[in-house]
N, C-alpha and C. Protein backbone atom coordinates (compact mmCIF):
# COMPACT_ATOMS: atom_id res chain seq x y z
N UNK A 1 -46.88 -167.21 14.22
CA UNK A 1 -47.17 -165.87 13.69
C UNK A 1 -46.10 -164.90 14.15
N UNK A 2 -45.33 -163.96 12.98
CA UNK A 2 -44.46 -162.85 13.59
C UNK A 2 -45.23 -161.99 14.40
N UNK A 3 -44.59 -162.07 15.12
CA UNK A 3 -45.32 -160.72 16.42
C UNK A 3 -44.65 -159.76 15.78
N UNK A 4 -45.53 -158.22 15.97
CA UNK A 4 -45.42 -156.99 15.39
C UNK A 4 -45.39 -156.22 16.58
N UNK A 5 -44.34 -155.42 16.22
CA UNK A 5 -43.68 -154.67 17.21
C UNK A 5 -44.04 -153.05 16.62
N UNK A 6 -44.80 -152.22 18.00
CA UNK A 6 -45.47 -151.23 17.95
C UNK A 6 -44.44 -149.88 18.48
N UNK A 7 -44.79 -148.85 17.45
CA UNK A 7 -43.55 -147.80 18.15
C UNK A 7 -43.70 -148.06 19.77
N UNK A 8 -42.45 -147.49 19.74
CA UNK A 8 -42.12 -147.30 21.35
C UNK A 8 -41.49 -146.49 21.80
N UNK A 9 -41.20 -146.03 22.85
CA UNK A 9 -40.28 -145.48 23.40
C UNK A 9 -39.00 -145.22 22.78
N UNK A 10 -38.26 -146.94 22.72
CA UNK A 10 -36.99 -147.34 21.54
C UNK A 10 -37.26 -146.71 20.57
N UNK A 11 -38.37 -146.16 19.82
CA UNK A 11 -38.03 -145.59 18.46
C UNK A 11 -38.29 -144.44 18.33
N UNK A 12 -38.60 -143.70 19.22
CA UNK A 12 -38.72 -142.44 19.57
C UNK A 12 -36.91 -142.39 19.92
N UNK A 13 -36.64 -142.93 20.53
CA UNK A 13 -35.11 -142.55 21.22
C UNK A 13 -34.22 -142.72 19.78
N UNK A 14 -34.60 -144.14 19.11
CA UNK A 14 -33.80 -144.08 17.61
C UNK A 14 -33.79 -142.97 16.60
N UNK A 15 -35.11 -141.96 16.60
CA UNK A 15 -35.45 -140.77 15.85
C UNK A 15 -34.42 -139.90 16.00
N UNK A 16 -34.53 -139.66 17.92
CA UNK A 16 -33.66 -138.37 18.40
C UNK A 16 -31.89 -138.58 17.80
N UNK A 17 -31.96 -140.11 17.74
CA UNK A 17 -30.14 -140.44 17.65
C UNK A 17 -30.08 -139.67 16.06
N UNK A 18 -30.96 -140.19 15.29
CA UNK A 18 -31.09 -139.93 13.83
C UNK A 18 -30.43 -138.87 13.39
N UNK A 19 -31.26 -137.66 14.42
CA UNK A 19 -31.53 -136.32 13.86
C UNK A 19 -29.83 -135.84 14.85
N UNK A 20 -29.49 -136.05 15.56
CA UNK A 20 -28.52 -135.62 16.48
C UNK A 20 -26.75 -136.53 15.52
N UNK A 21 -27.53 -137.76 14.87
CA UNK A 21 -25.78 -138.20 13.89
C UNK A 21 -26.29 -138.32 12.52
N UNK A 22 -27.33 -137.28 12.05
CA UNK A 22 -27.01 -137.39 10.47
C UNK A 22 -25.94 -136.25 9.58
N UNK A 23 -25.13 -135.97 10.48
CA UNK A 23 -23.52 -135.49 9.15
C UNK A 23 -23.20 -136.49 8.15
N UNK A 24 -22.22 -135.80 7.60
CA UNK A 24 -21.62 -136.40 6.52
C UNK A 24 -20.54 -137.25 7.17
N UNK A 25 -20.37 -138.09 6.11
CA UNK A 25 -19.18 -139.19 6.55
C UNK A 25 -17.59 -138.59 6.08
N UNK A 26 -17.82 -137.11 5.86
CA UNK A 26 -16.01 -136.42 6.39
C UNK A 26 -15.89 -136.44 7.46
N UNK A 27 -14.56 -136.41 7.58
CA UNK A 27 -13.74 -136.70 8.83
C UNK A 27 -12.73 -135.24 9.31
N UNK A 28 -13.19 -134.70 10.48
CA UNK A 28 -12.35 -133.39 10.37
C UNK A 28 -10.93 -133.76 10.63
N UNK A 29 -10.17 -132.92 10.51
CA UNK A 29 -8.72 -133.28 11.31
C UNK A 29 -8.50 -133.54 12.43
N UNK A 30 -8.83 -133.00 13.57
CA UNK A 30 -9.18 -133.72 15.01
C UNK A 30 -9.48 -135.14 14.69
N UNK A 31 -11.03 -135.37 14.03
CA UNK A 31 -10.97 -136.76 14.23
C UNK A 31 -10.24 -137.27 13.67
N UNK A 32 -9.24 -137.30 12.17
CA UNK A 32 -8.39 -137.81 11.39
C UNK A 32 -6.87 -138.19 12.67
N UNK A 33 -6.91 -137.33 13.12
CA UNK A 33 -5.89 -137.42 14.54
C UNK A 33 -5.96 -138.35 15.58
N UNK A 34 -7.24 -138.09 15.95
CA UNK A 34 -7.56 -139.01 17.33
C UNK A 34 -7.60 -140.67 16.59
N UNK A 35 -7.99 -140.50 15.61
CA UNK A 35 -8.28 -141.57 14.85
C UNK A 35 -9.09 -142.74 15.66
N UNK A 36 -10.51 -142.27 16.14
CA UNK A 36 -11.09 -143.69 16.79
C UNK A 36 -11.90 -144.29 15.69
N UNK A 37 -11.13 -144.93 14.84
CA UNK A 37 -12.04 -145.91 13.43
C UNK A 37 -13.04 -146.44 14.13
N UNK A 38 -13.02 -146.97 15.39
CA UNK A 38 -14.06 -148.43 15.62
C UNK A 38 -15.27 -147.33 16.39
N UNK A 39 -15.28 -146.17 16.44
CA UNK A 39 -16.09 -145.43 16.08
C UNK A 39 -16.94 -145.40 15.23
N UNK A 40 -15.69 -144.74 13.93
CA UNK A 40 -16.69 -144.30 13.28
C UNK A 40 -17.44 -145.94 12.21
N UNK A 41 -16.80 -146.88 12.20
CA UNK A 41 -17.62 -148.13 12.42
C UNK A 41 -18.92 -148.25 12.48
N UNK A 42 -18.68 -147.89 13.72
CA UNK A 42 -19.96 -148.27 14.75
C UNK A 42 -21.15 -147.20 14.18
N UNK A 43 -20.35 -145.55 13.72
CA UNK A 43 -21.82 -144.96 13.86
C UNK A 43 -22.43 -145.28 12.26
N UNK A 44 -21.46 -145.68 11.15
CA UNK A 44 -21.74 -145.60 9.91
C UNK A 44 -22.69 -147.01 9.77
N UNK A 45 -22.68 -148.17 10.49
CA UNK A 45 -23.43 -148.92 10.78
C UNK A 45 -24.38 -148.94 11.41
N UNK A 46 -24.48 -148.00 12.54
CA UNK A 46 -25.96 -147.86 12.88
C UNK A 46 -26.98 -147.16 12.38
N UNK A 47 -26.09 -146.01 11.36
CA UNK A 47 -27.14 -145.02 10.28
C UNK A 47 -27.53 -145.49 9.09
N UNK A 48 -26.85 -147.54 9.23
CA UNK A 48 -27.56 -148.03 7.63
C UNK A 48 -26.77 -148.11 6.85
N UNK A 49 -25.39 -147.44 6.93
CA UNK A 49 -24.48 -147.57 5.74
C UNK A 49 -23.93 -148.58 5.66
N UNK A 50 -23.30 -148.69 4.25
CA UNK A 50 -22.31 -150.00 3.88
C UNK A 50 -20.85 -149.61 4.45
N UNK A 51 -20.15 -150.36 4.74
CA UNK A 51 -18.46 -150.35 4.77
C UNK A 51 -18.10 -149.60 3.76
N UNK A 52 -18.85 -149.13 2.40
CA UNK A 52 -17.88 -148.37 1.23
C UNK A 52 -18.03 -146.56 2.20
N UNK A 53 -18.77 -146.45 3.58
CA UNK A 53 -18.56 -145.60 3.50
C UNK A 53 -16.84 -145.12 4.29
N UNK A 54 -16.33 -146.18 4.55
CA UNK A 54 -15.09 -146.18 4.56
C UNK A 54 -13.83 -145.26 3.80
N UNK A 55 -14.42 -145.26 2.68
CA UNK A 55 -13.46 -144.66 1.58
C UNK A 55 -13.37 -143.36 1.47
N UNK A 56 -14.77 -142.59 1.77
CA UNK A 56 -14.68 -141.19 1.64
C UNK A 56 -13.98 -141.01 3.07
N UNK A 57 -14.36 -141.52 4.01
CA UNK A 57 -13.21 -140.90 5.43
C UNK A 57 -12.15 -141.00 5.17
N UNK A 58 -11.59 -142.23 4.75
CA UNK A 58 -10.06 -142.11 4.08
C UNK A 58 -9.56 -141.28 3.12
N UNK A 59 -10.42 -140.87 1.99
CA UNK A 59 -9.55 -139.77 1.49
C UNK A 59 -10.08 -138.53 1.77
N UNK A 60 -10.68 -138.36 2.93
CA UNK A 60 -10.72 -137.01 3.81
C UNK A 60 -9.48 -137.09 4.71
N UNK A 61 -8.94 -138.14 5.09
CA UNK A 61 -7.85 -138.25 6.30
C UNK A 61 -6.74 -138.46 5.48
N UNK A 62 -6.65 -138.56 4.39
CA UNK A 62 -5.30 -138.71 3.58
C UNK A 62 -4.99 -137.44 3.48
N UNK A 63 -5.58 -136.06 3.63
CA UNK A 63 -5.41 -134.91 3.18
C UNK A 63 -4.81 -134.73 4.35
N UNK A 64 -4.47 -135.18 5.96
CA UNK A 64 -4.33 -134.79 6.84
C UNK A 64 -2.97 -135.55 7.01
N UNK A 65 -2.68 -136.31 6.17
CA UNK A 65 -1.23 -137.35 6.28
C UNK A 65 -1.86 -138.51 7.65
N UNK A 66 -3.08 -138.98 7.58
CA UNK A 66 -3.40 -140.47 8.25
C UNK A 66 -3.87 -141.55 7.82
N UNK A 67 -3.90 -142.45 7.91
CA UNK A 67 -4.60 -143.82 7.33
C UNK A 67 -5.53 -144.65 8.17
N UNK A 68 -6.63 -144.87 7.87
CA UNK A 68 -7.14 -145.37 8.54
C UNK A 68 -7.05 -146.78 9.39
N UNK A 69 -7.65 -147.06 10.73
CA UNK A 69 -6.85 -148.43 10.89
C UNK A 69 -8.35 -149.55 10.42
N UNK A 70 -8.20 -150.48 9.52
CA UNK A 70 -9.59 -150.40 8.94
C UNK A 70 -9.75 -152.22 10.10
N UNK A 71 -9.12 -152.55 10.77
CA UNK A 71 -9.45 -153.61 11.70
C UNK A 71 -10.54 -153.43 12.70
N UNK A 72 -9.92 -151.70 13.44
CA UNK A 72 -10.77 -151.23 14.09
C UNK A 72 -11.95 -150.69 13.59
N UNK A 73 -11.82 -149.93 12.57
CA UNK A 73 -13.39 -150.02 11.89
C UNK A 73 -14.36 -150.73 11.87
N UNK A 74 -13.26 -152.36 11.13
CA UNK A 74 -14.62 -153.36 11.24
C UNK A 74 -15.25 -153.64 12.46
N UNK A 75 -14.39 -154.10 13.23
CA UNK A 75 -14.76 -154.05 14.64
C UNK A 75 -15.84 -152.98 15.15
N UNK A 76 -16.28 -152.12 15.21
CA UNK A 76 -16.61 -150.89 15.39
C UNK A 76 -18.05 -151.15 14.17
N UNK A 77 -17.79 -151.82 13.52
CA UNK A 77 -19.03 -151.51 12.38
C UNK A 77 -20.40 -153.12 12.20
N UNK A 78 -19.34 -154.17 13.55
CA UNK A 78 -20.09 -155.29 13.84
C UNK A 78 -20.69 -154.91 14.37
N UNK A 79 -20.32 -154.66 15.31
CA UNK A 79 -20.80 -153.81 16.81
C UNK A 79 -22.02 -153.22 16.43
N UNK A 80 -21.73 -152.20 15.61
CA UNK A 80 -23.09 -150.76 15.04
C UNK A 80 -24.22 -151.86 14.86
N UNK A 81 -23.75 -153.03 13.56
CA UNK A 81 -24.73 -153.77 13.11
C UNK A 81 -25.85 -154.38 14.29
N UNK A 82 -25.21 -155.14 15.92
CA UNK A 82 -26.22 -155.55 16.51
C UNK A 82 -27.00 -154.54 16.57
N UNK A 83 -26.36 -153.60 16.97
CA UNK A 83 -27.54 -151.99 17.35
C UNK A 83 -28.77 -152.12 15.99
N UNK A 84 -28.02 -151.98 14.87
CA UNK A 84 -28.85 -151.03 13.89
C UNK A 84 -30.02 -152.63 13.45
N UNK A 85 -29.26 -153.83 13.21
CA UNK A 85 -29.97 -155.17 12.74
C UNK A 85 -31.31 -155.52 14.10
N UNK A 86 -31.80 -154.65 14.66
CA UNK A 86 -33.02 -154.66 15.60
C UNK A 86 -34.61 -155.03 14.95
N UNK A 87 -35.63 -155.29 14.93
CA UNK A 87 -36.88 -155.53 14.51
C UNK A 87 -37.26 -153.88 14.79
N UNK A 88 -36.76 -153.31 16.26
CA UNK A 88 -37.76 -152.22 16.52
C UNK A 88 -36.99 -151.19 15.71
N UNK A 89 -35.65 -151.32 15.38
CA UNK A 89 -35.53 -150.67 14.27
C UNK A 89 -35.86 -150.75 12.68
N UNK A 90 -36.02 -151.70 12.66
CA UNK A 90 -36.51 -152.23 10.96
C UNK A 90 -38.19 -151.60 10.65
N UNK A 91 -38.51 -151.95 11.82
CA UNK A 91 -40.10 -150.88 11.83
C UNK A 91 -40.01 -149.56 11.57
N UNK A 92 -39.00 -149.08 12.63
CA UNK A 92 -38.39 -147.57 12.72
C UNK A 92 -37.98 -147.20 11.28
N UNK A 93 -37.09 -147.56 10.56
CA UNK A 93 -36.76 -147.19 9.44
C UNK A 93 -37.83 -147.35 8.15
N UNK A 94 -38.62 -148.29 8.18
CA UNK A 94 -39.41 -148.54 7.23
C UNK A 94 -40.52 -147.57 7.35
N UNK A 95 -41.01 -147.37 8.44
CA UNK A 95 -42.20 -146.27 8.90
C UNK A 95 -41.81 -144.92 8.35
N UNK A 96 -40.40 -144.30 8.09
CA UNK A 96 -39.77 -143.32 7.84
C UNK A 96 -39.77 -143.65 6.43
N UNK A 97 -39.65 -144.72 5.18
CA UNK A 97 -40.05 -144.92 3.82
C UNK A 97 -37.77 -144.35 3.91
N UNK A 98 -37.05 -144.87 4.92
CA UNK A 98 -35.48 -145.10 4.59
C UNK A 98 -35.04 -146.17 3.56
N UNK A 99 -34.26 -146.34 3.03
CA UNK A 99 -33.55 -147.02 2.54
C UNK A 99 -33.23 -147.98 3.17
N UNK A 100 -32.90 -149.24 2.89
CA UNK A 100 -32.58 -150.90 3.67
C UNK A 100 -31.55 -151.05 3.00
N UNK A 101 -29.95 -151.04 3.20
CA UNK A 101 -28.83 -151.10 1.98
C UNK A 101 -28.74 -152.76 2.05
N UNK A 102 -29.23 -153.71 2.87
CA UNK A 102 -28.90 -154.80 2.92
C UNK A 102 -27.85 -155.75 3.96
N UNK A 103 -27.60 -154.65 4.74
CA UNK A 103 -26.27 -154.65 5.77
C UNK A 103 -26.35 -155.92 6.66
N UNK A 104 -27.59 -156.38 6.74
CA UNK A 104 -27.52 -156.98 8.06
C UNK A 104 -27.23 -158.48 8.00
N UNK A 105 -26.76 -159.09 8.77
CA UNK A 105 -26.11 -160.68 8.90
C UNK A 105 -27.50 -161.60 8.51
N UNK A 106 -27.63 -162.48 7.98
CA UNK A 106 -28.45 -163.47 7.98
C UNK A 106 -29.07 -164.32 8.92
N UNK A 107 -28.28 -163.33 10.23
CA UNK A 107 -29.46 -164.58 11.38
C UNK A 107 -30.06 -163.38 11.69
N UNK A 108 -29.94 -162.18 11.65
CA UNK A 108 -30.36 -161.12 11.99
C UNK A 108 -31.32 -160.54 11.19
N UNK A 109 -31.43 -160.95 9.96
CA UNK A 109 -31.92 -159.95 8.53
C UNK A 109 -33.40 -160.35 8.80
N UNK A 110 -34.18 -161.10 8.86
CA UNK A 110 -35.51 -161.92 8.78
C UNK A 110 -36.34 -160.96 9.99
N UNK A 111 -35.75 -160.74 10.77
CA UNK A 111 -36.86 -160.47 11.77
C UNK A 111 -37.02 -159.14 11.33
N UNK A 112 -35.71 -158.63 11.16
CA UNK A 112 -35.50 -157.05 10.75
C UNK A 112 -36.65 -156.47 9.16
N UNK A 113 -36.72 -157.43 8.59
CA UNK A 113 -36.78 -157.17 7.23
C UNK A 113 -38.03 -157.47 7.61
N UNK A 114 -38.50 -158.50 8.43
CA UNK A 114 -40.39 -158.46 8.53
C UNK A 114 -40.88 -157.42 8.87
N UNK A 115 -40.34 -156.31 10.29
CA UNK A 115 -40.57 -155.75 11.08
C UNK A 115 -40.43 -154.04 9.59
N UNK A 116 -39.09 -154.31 9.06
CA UNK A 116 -38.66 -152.79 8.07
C UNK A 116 -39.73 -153.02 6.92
N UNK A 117 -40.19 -153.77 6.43
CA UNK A 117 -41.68 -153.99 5.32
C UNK A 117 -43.10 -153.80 5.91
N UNK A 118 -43.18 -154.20 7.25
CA UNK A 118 -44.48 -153.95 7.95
C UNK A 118 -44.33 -152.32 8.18
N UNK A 119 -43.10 -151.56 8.30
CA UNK A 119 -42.83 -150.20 8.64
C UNK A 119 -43.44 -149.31 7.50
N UNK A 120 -42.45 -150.18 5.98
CA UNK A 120 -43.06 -149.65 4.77
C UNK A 120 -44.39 -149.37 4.69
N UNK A 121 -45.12 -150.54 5.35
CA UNK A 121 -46.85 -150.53 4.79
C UNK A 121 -47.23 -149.54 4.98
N UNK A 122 -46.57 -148.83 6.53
CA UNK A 122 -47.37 -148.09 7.43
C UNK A 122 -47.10 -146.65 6.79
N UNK A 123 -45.63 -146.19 5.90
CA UNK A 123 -45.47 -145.28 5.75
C UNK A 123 -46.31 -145.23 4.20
N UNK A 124 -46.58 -146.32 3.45
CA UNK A 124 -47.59 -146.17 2.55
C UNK A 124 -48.94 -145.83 2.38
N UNK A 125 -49.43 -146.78 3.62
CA UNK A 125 -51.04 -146.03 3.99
C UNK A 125 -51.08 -144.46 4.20
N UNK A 126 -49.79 -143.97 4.93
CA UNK A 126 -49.92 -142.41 4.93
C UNK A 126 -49.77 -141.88 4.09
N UNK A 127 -49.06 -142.24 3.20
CA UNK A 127 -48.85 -141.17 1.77
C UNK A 127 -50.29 -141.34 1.13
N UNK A 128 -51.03 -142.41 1.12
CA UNK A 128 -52.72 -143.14 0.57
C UNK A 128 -53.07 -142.17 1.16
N UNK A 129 -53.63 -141.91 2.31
CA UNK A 129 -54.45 -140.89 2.78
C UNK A 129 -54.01 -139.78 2.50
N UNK A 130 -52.92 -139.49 2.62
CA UNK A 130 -52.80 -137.81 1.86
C UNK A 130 -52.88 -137.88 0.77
N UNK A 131 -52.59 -138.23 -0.43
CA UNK A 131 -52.94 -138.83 -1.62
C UNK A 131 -54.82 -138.41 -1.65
N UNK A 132 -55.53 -139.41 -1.04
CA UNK A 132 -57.13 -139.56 -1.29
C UNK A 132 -57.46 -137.64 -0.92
N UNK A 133 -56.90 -137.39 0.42
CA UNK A 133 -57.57 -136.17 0.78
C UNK A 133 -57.12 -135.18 -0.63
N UNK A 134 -55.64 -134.87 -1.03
CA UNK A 134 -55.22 -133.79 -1.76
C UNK A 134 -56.62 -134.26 -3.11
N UNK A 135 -56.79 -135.99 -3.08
CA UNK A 135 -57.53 -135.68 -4.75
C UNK A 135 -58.84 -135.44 -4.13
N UNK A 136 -59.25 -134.88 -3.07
CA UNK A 136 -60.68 -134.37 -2.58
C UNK A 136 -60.51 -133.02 -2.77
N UNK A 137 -59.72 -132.21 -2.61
CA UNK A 137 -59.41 -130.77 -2.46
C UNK A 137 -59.48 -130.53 -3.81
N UNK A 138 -58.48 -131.30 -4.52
CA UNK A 138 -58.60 -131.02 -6.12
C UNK A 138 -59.34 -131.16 -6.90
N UNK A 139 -60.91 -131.83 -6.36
CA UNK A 139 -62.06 -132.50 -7.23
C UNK A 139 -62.73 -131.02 -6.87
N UNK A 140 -62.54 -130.88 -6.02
CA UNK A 140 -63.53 -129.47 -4.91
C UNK A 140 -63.23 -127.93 -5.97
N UNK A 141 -61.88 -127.97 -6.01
CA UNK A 141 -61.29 -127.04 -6.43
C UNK A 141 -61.28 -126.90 -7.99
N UNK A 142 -61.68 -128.01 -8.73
CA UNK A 142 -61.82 -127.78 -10.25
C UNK A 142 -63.50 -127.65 -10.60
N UNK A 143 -63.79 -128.31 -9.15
CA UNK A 143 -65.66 -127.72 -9.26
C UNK A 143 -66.10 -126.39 -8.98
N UNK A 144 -64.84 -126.17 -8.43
CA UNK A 144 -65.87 -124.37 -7.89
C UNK A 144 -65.40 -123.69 -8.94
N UNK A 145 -63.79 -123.53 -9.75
CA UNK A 145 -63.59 -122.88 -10.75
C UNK A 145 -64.54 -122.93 -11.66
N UNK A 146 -65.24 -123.94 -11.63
CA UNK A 146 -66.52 -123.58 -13.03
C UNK A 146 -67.53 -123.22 -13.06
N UNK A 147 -67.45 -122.97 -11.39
CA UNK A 147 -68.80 -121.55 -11.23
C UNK A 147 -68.66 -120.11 -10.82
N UNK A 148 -67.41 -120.17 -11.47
CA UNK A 148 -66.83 -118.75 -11.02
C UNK A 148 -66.71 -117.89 -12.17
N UNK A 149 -67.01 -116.45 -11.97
CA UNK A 149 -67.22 -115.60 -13.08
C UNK A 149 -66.01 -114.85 -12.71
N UNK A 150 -65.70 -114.28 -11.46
CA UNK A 150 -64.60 -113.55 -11.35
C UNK A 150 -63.39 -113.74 -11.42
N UNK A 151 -62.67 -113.03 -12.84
CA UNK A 151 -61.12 -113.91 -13.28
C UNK A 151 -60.29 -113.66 -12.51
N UNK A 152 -59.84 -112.95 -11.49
CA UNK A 152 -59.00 -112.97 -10.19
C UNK A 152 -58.70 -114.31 -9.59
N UNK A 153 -60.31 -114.33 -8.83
CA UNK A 153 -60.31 -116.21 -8.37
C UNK A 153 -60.18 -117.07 -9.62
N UNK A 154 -60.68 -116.98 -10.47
CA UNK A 154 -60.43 -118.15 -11.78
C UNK A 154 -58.84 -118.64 -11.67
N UNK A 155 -58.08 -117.37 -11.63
CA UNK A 155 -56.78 -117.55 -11.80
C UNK A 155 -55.96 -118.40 -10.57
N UNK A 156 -56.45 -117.52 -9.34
CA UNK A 156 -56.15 -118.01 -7.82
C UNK A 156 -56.22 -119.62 -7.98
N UNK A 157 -57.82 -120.34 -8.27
CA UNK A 157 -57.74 -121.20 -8.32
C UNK A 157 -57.24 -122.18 -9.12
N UNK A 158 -56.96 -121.87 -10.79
CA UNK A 158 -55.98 -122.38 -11.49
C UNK A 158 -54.82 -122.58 -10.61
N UNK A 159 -54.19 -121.59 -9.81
CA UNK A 159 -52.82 -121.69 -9.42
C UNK A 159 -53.20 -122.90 -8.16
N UNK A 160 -54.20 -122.89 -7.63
CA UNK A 160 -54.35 -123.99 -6.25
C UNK A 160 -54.48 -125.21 -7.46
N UNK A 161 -55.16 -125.22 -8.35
CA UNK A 161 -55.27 -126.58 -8.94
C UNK A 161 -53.77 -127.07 -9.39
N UNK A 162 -53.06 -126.50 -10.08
CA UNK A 162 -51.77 -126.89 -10.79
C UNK A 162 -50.90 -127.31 -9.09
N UNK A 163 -51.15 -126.66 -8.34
CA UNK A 163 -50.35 -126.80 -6.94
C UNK A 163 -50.44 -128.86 -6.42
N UNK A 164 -52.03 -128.80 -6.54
CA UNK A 164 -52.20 -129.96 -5.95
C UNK A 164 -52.42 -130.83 -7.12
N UNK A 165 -52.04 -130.61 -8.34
CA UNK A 165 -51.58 -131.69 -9.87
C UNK A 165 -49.84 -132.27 -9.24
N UNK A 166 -49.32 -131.11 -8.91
CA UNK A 166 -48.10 -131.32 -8.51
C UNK A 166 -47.94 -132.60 -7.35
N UNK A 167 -48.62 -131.90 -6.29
CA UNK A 167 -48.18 -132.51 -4.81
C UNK A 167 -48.86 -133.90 -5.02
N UNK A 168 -49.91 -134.22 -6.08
CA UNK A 168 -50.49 -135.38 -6.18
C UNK A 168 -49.45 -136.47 -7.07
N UNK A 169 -48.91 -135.88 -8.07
CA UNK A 169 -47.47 -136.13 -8.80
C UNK A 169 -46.63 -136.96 -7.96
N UNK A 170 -46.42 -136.48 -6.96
CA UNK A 170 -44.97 -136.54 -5.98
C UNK A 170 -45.82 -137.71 -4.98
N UNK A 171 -47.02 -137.80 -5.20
CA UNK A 171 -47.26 -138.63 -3.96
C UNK A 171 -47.38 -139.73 -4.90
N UNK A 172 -48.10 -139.81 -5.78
CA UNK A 172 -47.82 -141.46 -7.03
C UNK A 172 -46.52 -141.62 -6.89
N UNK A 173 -45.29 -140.78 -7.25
CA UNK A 173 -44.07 -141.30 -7.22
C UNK A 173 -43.67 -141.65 -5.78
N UNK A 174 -43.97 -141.38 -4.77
CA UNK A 174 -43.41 -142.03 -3.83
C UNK A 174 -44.63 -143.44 -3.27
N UNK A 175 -45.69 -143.20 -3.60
CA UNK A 175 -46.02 -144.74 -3.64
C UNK A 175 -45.32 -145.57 -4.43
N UNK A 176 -45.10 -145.33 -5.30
CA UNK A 176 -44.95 -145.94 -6.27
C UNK A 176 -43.35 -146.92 -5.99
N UNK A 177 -42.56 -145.93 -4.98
CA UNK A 177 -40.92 -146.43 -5.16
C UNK A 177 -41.41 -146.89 -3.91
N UNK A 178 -42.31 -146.94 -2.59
CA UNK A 178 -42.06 -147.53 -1.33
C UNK A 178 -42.54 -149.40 -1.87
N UNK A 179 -43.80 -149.49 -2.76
CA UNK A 179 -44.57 -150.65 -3.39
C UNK A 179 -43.24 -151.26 -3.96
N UNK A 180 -42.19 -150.39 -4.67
CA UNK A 180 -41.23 -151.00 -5.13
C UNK A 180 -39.96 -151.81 -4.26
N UNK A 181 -40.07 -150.93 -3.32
CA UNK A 181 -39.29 -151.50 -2.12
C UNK A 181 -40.08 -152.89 -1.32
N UNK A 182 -40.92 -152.74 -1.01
CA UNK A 182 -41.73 -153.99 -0.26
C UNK A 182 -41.64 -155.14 -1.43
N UNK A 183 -41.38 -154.87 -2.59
CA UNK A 183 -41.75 -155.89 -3.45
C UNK A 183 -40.44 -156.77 -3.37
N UNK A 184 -39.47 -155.55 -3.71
CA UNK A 184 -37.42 -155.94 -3.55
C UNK A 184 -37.89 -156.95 -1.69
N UNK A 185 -37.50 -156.34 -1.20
CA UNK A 185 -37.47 -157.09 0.48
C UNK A 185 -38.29 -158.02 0.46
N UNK A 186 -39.85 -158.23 0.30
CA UNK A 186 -40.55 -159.65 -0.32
C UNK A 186 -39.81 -160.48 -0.61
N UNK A 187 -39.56 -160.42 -1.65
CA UNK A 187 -38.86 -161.19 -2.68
C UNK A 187 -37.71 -162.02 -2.01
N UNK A 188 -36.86 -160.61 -1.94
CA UNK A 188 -35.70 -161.17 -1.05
C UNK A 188 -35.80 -162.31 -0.03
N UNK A 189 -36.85 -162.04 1.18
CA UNK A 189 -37.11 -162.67 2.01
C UNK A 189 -37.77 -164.09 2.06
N UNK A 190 -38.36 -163.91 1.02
CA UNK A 190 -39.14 -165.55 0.36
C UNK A 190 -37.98 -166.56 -0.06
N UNK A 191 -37.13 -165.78 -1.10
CA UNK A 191 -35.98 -166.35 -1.35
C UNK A 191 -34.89 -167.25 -0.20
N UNK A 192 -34.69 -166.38 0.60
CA UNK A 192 -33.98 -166.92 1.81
C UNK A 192 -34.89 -167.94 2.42
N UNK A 193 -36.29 -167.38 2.49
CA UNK A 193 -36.40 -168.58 3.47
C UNK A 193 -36.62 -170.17 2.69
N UNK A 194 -36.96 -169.85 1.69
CA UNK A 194 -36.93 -171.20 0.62
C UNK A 194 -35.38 -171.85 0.47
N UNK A 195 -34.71 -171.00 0.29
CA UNK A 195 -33.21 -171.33 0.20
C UNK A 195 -33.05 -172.31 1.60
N UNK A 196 -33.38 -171.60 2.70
CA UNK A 196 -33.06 -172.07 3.87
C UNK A 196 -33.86 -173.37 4.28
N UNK A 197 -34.98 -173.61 3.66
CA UNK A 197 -36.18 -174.63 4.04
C UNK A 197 -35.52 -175.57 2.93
N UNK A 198 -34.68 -175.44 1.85
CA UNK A 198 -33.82 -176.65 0.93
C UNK A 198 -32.74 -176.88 1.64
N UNK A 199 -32.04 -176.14 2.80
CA UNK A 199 -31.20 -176.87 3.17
C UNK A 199 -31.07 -177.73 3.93
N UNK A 200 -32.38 -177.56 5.04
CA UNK A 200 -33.16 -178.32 5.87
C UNK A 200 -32.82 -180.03 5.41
């Protein structure tokens, strides 16, 4: 049985990194200068990205007359991968309903991808419960408008009803794309391991 790995500490500390390196992948002139590629490697791999994000730093640093050294990059972007290819991160990211670009090595991807789909579930049940409560408010709220004589509130509450038509809107669509994601990574993951149980 996969053992399931429960926030922790580690993903509390992965949050803070989150929020402290989510810039853009320009490159100022200082860094175009100092040029530590196996840097920026390292951090564009631990925030999930692919190697294409390579290209926009380069033609941010071409404006500065530098080229990137893209050896050290890779180097720098293996590296990121042990960090970022973690289980307690695959929880971490999936619990957040992130994106999975596919980055991670194949001895690495399985545990990650059990741990980033069990994350999904978790960030799905929450959108479900806000979901169930908003369609309680809105059952509430189209019942009292029809015992209301005074067109002030009639209106008030028209405007609360159309509010939570909306926010109920936005929560089908994001069930809707996380179910789509667990289904992609499923899939994926069945695949491999069948692939891998024929080579056996």
């Amino acid at each position: 049985m996969t053992k399931i790995h429960k926030p922790s500490l580690l993903i509390l500390t992965i949050a803070l990194l989150s929020l402290l390196t989510s810039g853009c992948a320009m490159m100022s002139k200082a860094d175009c200068l100092e040029g530590d590629w196996r840097a920026a490697g390292f951090t564009d791999a631990t925030r999930g990205y692919t190697t294409s994000r390579l290209a926009p730093r380069t033609r941010a640093c071409a404006k500065h007359g530098e080229t990137p050294n893209k050896i050290a990059y890779q180097l720098g972007y293996r590296k990121g991968l042990e960090d970022y290819c973690q289980p307690e991160r695959g929880l971490y990211e999936g619990s957040r309903n992130a994106d999975y670009r596919g980055i991670c090595p194949s001895d690495t991807e399985r545990p990650f991808l059990t741990q980033y789909i069990y994350g999904l579930q978790i960030a799905r049940n929450e959108v479900s419960h806000r979901f169930y409560w908003l369609e309680s408010n809105l059952f509430n709220a189209r019942h009292h408008r029809l015992r209301v004589d005074d067109t002030d509130l009639h209106y008030r509450l028209t405007r609360r009803i159309d509010r939570l038509d909306n926010r109920l809107d936005n929560l089908r669509t994001k069930r809707f794309q996380i179910n789509r994601k667990i289904a992609l990574w499923n899939a994926h993951l069945n695949m491999a391991t069948n692939t891998a149980t024929q080579a056996q």
